[in-house]
C-alpha atoms as a PDB file:
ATOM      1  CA  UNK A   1      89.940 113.067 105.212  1.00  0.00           C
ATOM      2  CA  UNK A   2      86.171 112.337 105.136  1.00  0.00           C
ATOM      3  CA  UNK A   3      85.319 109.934 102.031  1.00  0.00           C
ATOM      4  CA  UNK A   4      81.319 110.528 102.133  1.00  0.00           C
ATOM      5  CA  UNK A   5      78.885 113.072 102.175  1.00  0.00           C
ATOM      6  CA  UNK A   6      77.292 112.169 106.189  1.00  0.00           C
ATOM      7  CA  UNK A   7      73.495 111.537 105.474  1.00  0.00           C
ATOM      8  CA  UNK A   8      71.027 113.229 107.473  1.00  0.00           C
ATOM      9  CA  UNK A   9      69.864 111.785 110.432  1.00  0.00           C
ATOM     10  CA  UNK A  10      66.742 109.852 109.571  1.00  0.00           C
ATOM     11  CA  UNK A  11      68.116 108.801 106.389  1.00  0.00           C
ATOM     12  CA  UNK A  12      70.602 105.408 106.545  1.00  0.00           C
ATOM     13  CA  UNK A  13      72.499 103.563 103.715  1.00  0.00           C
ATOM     14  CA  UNK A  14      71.422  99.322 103.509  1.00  0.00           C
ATOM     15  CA  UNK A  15      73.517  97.696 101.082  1.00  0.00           C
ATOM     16  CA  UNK A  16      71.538  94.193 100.563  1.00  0.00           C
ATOM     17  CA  UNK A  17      74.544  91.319  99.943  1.00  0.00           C
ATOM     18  CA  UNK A  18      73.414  89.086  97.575  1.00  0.00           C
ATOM     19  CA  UNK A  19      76.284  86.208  98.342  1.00  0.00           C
ATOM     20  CA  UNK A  20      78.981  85.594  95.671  1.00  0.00           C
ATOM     21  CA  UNK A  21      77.802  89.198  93.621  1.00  0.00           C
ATOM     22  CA  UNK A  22      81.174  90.801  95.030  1.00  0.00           C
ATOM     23  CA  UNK A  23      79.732  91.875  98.324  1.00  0.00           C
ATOM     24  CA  UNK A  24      82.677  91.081 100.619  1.00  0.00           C
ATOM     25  CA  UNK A  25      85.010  93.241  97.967  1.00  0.00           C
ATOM     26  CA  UNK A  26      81.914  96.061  98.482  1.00  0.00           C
ATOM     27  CA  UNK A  27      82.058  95.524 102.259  1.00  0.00           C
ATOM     28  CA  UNK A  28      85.773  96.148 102.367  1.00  0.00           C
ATOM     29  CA  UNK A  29      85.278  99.382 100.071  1.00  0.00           C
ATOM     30  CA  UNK A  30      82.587 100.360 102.092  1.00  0.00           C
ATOM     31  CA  UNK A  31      84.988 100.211 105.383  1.00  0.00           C
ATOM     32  CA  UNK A  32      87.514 102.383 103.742  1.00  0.00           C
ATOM     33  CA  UNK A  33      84.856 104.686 102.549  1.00  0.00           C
ATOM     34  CA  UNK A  34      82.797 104.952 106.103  1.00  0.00           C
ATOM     35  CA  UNK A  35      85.479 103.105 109.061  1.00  0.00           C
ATOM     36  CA  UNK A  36      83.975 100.785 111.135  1.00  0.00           C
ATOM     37  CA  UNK A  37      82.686 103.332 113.504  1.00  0.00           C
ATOM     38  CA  UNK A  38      79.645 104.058 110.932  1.00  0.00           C
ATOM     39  CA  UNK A  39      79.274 100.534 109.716  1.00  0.00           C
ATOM     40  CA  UNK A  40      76.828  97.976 111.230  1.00  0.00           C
ATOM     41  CA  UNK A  41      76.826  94.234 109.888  1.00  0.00           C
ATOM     42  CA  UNK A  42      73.870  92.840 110.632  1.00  0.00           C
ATOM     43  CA  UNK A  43      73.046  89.774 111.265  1.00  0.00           C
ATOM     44  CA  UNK A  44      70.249  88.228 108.799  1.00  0.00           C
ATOM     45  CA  UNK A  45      67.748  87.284 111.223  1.00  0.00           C
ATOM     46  CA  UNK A  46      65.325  90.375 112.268  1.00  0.00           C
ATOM     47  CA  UNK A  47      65.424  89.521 116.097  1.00  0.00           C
ATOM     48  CA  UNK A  48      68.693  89.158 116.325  1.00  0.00           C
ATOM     49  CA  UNK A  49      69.436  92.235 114.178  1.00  0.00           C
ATOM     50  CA  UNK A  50      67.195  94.226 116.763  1.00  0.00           C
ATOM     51  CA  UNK A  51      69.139  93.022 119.375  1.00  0.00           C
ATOM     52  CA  UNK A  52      72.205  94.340 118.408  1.00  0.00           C
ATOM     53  CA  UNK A  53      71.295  97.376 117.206  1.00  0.00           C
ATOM     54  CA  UNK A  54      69.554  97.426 120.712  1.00  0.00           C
ATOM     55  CA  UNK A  55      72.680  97.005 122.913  1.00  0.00           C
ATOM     56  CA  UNK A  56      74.512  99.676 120.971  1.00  0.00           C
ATOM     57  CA  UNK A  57      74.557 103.301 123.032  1.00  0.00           C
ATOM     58  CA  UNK A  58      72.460 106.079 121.122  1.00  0.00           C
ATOM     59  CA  UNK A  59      75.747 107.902 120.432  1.00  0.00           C
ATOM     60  CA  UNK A  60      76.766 104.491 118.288  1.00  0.00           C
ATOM     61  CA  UNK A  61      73.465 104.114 116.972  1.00  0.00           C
ATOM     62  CA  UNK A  62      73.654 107.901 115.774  1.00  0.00           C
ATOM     63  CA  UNK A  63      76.809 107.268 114.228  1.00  0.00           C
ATOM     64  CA  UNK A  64      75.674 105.002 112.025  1.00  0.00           C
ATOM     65  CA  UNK A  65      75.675 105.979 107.961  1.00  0.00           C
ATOM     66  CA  UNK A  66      75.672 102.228 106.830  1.00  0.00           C
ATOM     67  CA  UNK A  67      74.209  98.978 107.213  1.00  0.00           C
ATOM     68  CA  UNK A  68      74.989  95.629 105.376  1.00  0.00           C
ATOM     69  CA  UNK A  69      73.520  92.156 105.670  1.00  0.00           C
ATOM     70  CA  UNK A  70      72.800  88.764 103.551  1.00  0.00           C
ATOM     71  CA  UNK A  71      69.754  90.337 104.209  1.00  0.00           C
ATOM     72  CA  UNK A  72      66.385  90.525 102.567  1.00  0.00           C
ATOM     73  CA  UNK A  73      65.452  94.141 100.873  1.00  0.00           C
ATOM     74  CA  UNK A  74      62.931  95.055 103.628  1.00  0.00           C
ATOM     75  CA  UNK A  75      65.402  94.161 107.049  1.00  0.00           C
ATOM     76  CA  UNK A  76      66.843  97.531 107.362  1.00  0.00           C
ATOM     77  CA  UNK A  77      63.234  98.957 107.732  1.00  0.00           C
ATOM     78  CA  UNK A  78      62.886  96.194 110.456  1.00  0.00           C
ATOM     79  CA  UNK A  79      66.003  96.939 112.579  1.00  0.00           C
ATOM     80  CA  UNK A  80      65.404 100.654 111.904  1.00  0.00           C
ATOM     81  CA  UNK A  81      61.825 101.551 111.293  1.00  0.00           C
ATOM     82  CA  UNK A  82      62.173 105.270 111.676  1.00  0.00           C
ATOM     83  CA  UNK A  83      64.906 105.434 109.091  1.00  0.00           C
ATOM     84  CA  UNK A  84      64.313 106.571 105.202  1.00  0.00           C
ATOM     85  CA  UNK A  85      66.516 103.385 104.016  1.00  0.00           C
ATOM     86  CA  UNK A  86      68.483 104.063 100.828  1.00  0.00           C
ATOM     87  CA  UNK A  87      68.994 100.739  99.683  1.00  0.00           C
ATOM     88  CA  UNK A  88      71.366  99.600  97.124  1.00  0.00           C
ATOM     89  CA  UNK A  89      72.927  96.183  95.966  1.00  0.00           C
ATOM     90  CA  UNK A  90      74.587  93.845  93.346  1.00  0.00           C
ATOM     91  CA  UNK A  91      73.353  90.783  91.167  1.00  0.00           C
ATOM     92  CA  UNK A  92      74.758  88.338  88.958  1.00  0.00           C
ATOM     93  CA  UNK A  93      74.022  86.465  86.229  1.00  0.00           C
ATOM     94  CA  UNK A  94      72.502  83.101  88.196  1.00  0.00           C
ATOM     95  CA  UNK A  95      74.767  80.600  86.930  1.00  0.00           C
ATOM     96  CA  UNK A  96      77.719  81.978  87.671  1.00  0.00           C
ATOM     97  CA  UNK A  97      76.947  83.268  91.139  1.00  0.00           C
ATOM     98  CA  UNK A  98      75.512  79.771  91.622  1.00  0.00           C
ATOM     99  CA  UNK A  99      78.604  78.230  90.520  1.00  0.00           C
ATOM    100  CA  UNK A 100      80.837  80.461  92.212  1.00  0.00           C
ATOM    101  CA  UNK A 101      78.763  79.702  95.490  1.00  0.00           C
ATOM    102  CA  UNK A 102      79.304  76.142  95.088  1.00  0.00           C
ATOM    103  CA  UNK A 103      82.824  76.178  94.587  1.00  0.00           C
ATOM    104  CA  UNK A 104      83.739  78.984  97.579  1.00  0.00           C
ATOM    105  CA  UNK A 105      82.120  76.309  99.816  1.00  0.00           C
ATOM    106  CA  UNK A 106      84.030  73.257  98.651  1.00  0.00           C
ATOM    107  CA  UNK A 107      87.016  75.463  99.446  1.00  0.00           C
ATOM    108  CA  UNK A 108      85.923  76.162 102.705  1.00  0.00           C
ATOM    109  CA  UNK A 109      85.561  72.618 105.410  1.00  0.00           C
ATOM    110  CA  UNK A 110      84.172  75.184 107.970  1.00  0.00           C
ATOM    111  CA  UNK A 111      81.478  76.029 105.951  1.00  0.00           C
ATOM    112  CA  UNK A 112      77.809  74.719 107.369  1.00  0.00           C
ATOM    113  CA  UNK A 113      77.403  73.148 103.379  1.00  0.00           C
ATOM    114  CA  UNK A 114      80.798  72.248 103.011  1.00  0.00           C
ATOM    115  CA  UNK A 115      80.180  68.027 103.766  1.00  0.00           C
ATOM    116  CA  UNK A 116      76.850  67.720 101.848  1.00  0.00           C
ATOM    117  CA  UNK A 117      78.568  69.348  98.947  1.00  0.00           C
ATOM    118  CA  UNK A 118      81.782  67.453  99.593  1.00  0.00           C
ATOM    119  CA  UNK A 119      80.023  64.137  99.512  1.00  0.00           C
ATOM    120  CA  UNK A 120      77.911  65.477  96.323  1.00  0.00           C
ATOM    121  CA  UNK A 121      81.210  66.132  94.060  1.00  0.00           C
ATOM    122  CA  UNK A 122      83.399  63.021  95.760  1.00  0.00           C
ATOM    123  CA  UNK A 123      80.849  60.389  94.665  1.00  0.00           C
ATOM    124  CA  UNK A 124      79.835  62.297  91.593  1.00  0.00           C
ATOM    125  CA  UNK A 125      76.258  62.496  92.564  1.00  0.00           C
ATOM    126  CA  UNK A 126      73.538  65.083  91.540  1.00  0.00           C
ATOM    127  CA  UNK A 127      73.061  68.571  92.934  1.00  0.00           C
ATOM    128  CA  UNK A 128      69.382  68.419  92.017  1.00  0.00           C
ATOM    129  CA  UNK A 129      68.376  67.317  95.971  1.00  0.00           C
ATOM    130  CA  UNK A 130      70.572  70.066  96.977  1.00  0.00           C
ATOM    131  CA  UNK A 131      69.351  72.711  94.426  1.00  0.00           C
ATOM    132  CA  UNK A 132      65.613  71.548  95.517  1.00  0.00           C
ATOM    133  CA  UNK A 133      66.128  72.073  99.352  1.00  0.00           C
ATOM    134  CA  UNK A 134      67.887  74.751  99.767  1.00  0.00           C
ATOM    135  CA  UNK A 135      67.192  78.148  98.991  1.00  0.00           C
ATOM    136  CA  UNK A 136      70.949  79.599  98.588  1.00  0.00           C
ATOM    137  CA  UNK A 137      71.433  77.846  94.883  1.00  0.00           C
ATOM    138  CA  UNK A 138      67.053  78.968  93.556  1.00  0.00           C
ATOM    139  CA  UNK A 139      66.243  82.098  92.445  1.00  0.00           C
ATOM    140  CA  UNK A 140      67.981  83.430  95.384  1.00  0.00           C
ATOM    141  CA  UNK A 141      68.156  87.223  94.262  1.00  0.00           C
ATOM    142  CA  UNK A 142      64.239  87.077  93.465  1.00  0.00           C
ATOM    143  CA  UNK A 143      63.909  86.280  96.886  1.00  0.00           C
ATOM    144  CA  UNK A 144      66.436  88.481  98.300  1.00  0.00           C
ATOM    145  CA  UNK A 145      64.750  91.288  96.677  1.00  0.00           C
ATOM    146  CA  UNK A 146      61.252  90.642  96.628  1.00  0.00           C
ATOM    147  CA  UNK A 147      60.534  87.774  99.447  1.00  0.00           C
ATOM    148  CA  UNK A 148      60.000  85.629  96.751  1.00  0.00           C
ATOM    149  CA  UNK A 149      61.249  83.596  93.294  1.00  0.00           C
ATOM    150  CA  UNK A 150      59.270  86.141  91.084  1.00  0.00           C
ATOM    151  CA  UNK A 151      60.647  88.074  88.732  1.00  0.00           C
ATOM    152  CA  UNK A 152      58.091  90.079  88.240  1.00  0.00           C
ATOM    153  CA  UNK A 153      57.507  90.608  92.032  1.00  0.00           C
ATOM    154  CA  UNK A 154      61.485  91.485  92.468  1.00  0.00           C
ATOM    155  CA  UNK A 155      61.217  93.851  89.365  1.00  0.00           C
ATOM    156  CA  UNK A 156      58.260  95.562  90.907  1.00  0.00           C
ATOM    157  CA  UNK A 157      60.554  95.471  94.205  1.00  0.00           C
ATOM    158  CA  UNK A 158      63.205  97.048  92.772  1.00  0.00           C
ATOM    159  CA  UNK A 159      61.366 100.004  91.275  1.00  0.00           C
ATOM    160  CA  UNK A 160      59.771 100.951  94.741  1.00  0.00           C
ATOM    161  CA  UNK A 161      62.420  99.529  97.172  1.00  0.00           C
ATOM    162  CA  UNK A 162      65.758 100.052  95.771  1.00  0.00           C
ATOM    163  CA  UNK A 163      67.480 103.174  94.856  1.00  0.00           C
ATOM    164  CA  UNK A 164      70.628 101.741  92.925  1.00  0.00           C
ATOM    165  CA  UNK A 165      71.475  98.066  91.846  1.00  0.00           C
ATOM    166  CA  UNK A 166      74.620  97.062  89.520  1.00  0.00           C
ATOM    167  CA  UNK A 167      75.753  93.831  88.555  1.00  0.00           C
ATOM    168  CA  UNK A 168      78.869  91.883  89.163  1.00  0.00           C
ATOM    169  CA  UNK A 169      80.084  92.170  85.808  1.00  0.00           C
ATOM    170  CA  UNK A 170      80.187  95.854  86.143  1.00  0.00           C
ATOM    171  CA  UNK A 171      81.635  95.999  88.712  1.00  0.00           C
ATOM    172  CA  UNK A 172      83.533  99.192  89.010  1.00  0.00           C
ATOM    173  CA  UNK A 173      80.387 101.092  86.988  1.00  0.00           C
ATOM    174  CA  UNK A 174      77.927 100.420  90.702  1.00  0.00           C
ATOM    175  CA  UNK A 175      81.249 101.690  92.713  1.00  0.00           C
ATOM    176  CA  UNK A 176      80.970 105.108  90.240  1.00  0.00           C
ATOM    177  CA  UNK A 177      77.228 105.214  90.848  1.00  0.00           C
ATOM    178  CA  UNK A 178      77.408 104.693  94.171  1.00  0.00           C
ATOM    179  CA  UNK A 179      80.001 107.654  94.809  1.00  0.00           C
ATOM    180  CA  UNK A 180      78.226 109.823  92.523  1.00  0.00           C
ATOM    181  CA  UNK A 181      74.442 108.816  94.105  1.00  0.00           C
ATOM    182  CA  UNK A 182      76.101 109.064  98.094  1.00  0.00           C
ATOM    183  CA  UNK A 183      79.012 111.918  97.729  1.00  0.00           C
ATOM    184  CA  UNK A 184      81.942 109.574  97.622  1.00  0.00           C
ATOM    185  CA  UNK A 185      85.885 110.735  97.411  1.00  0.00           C
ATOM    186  CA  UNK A 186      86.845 107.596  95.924  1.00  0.00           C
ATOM    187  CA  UNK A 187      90.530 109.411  95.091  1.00  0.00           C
ATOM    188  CA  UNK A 188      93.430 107.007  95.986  1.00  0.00           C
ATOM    189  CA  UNK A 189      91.585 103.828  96.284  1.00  0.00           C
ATOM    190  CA  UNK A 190      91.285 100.746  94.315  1.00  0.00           C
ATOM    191  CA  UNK A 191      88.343  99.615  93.369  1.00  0.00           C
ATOM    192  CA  UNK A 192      88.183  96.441  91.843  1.00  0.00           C
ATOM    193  CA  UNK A 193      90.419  94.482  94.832  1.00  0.00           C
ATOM    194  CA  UNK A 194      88.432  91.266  94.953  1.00  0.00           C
ATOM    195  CA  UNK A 195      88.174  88.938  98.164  1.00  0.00           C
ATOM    196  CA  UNK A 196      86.902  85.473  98.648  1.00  0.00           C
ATOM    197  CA  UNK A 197      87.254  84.219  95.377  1.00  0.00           C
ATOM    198  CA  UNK A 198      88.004  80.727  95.156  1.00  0.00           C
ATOM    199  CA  UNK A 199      91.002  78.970  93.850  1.00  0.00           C
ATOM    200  CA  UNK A 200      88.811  75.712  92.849  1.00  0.00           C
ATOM    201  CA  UNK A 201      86.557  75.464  90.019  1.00  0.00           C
ATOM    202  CA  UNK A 202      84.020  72.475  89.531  1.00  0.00           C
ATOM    203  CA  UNK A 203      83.037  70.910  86.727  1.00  0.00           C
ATOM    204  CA  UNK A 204      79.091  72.015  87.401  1.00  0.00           C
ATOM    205  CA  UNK A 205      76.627  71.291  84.810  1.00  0.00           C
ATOM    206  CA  UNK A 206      74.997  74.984  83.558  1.00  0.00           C
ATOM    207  CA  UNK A 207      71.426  74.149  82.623  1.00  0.00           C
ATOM    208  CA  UNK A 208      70.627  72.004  86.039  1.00  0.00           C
ATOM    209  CA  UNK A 209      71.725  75.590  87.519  1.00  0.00           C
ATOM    210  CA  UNK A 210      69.919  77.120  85.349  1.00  0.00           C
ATOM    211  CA  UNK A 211      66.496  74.649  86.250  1.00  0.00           C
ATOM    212  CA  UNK A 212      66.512  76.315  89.421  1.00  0.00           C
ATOM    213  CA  UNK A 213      67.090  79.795  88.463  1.00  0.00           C
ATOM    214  CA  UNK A 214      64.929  80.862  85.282  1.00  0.00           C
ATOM    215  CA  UNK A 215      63.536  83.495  87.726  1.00  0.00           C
ATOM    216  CA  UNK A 216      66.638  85.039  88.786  1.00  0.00           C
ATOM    217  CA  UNK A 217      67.774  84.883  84.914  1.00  0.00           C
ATOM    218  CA  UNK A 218      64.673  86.827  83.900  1.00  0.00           C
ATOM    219  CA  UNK A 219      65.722  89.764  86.155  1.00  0.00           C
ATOM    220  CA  UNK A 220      69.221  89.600  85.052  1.00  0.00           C
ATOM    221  CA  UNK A 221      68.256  90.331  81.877  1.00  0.00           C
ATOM    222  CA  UNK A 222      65.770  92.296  82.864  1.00  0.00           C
ATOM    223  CA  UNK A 223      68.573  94.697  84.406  1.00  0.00           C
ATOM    224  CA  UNK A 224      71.295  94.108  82.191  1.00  0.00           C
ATOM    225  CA  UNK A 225      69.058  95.562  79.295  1.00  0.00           C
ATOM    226  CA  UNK A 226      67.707  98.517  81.390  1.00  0.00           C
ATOM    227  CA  UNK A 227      70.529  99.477  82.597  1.00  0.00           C
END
């Protein structure tokens, strides 16, 4: 039974994952929605993205309905620059992606983070050093959706570069959309089976989280009171 509407050919779905918005539970829908035979995970980096693409055969490449990444909003366009891109994603309110982020790689020792923020919670020290060098725990949505930690640039973004965006906290509302935007048959499938949520939960202090990410906090409002 075929669960989507095929797109036509110069059209291709890009679902940017934002990390810890519910993406991998999205990614797994998205497999039982499309198989793995019209799914490409790319990787984040636009060279090696080309690559891949590039060592597929055209009847793979044509096959293609969907691609995912942890991705910036314009890297399908890169990979696949004669494709309309229909790009949709999640968000979440900062501090709790943030937090959620933090503890998912404290749970996980293969993790590239997982000794820096180790030694950070074992000797009780700040996250500020942390928060201020890397880019995963500021105003990483902004960025993700506009190439920068604006706001008002990722609002902008959205309007002209994305076609649907939900929010982690509702959930099951984006899945809907989605179907009803893409010609789903979500019949007989669950929807809100979550993966990769952690079993550990930090004592994290909100408002240093929230030092680094007034920007992504405007746009979560921003969306949660236009949507």
């Amino acid at each position: 039974m075929l669960r989507f509407k095929p797109l036509d050919n110069d059209r291709i779905l890009y679902f940017i994952h934002i990390p810890k918005t519910a993406g991998s539970s999205f990614n797994n829908l998205l497999v039982q929605i499309y198989g793995h035979r019209h799914l490409f995970h790319a990787d984040k980096d636009v060279r090696e993205g080309k690559k891949s693409i590039n060592e597929l055969n055209s009847h793979k490449i044509k096959n293609i309905q969907v691609v995912t990444s942890h991705a910036r909003y314009d890297f399908a366009k890169s990979i696949l620059p004669d494709k309309n891109i229909i790009a949709i994603t999640l968000i979440r309110d900062p501090v709790q992606r943030v937090k959620s982020q933090i503890n998912y790689i404290y749970s996980n020792p293969k993790h590239v983070l997982y000794r820096q923020i180790k030694e950070i919670v074992d000797q009780n020290l700040s996250f500020k050093k942390l928060f201020q060098e890397n880019a995963n725990f500021g105003n990483l949505q902004c960025i993700m959706l506009a190439g920068e930690p604006n706001a008002g640039k990722a609002i902008e973004s959205v309007g002209q570069n994305i076609s649907l965006m939900g929010s982690t906290c509702m959930y099951n509302k984006f899945v809907t959309d989605c179907s009803l935007l893409l010609g789903w048959n979500l019949n007989g499938l669950k929807l809100d089976e979550r993966t990769n949520k952690s079993a550990i939960c930090l004592e994290l202090d909100d408002s240093l989280i929230l030092d680094y990410n007034r920007e992504d906090q405007k746009l979560f409002e921003w969306h949660i009171n236009n949507r």
